[in-house]
PDB file of N, CA and C in Angstrom:
ATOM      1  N   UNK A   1     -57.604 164.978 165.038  1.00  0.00           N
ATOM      2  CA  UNK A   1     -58.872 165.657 164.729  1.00  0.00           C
ATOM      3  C   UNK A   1     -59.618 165.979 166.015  1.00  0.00           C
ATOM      4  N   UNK A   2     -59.637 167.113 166.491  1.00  0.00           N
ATOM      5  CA  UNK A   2     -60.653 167.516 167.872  1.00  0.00           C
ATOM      6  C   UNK A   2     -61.931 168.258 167.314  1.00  0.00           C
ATOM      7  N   UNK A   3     -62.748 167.571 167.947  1.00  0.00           N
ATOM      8  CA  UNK A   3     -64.369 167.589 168.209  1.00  0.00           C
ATOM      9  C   UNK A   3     -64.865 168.083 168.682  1.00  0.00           C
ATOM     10  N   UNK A   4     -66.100 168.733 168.439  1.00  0.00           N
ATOM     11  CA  UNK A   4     -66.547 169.530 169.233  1.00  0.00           C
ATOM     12  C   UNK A   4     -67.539 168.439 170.449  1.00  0.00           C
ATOM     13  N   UNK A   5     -68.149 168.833 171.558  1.00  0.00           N
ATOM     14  CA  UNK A   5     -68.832 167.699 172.307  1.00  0.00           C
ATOM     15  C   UNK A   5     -70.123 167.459 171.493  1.00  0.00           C
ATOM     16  N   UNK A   6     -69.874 166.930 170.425  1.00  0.00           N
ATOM     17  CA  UNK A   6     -71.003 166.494 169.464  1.00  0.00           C
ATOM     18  C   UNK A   6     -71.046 164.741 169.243  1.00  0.00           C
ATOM     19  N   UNK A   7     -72.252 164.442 170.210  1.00  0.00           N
ATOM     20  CA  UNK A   7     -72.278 162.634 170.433  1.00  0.00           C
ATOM     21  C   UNK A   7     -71.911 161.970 168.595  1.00  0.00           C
ATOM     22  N   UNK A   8     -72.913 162.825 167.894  1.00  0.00           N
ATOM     23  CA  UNK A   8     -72.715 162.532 166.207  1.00  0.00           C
ATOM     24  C   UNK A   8     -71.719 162.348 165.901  1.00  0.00           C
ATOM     25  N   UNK A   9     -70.780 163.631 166.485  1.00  0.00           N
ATOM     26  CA  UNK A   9     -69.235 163.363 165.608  1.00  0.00           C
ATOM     27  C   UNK A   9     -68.600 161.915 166.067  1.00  0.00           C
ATOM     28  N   UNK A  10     -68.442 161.862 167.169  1.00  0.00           N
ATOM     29  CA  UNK A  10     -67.929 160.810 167.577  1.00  0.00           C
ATOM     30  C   UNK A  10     -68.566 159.415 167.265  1.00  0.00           C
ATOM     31  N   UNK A  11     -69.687 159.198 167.090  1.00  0.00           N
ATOM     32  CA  UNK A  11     -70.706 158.097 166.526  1.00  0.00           C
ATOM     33  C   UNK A  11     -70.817 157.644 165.352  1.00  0.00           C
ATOM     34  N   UNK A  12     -70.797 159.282 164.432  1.00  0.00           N
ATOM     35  CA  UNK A  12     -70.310 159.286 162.891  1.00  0.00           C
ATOM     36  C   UNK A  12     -71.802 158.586 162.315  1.00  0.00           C
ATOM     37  N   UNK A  13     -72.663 158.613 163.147  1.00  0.00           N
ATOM     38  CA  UNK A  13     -73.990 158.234 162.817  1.00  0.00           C
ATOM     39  C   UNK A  13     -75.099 159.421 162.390  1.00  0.00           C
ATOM     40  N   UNK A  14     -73.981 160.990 162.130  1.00  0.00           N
ATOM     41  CA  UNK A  14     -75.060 161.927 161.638  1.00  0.00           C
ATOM     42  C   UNK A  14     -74.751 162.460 160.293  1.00  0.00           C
ATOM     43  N   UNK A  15     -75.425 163.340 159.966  1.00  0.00           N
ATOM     44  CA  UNK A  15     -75.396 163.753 158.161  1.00  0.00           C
ATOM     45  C   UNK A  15     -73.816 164.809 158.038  1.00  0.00           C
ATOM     46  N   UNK A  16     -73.854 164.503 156.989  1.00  0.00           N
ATOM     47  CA  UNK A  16     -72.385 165.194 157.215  1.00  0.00           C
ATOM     48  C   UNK A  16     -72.428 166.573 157.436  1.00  0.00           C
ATOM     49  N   UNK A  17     -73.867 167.239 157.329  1.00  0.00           N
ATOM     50  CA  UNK A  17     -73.796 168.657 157.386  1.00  0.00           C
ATOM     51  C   UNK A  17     -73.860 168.855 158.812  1.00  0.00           C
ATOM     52  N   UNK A  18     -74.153 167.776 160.075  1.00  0.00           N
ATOM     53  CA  UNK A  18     -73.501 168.318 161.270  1.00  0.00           C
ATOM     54  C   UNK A  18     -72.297 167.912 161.572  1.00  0.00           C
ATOM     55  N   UNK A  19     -71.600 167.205 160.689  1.00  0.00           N
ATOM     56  CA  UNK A  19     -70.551 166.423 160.952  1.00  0.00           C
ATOM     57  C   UNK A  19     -69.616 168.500 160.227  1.00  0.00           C
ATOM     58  N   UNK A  20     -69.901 168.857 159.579  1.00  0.00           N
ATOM     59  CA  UNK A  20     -69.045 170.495 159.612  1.00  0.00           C
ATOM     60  C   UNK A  20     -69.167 171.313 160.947  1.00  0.00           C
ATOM     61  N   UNK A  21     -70.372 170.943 161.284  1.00  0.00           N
ATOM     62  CA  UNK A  21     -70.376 172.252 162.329  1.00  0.00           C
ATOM     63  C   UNK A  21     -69.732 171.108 163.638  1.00  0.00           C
ATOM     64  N   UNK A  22     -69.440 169.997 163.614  1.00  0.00           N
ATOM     65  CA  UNK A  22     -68.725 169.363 164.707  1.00  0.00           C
ATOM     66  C   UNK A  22     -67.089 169.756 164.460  1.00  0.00           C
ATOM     67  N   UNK A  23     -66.728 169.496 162.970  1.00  0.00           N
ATOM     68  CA  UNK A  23     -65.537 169.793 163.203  1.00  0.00           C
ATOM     69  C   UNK A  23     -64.981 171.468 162.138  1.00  0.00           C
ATOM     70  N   UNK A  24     -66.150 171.941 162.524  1.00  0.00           N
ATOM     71  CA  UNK A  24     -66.250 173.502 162.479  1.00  0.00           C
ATOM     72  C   UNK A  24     -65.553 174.341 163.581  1.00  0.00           C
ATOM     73  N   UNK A  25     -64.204 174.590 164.228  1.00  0.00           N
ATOM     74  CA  UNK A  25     -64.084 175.059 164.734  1.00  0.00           C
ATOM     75  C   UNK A  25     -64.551 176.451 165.489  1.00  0.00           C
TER      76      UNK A  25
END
């Protein structure tokens, strides 16, 4: 799964609606 440089994605401590645009290509 690659990420965008989003601290959230990787933390998994944000709402899932930025958790799309992290792994929103």
């Amino acid at each position: 799964m690659r990420t965008k440089r989003h601290p959230c994605c990787i933390m998994r401590l944000c709402l899932f609606a930025l958790f799309q645009e992290c792994f929103q290509v």
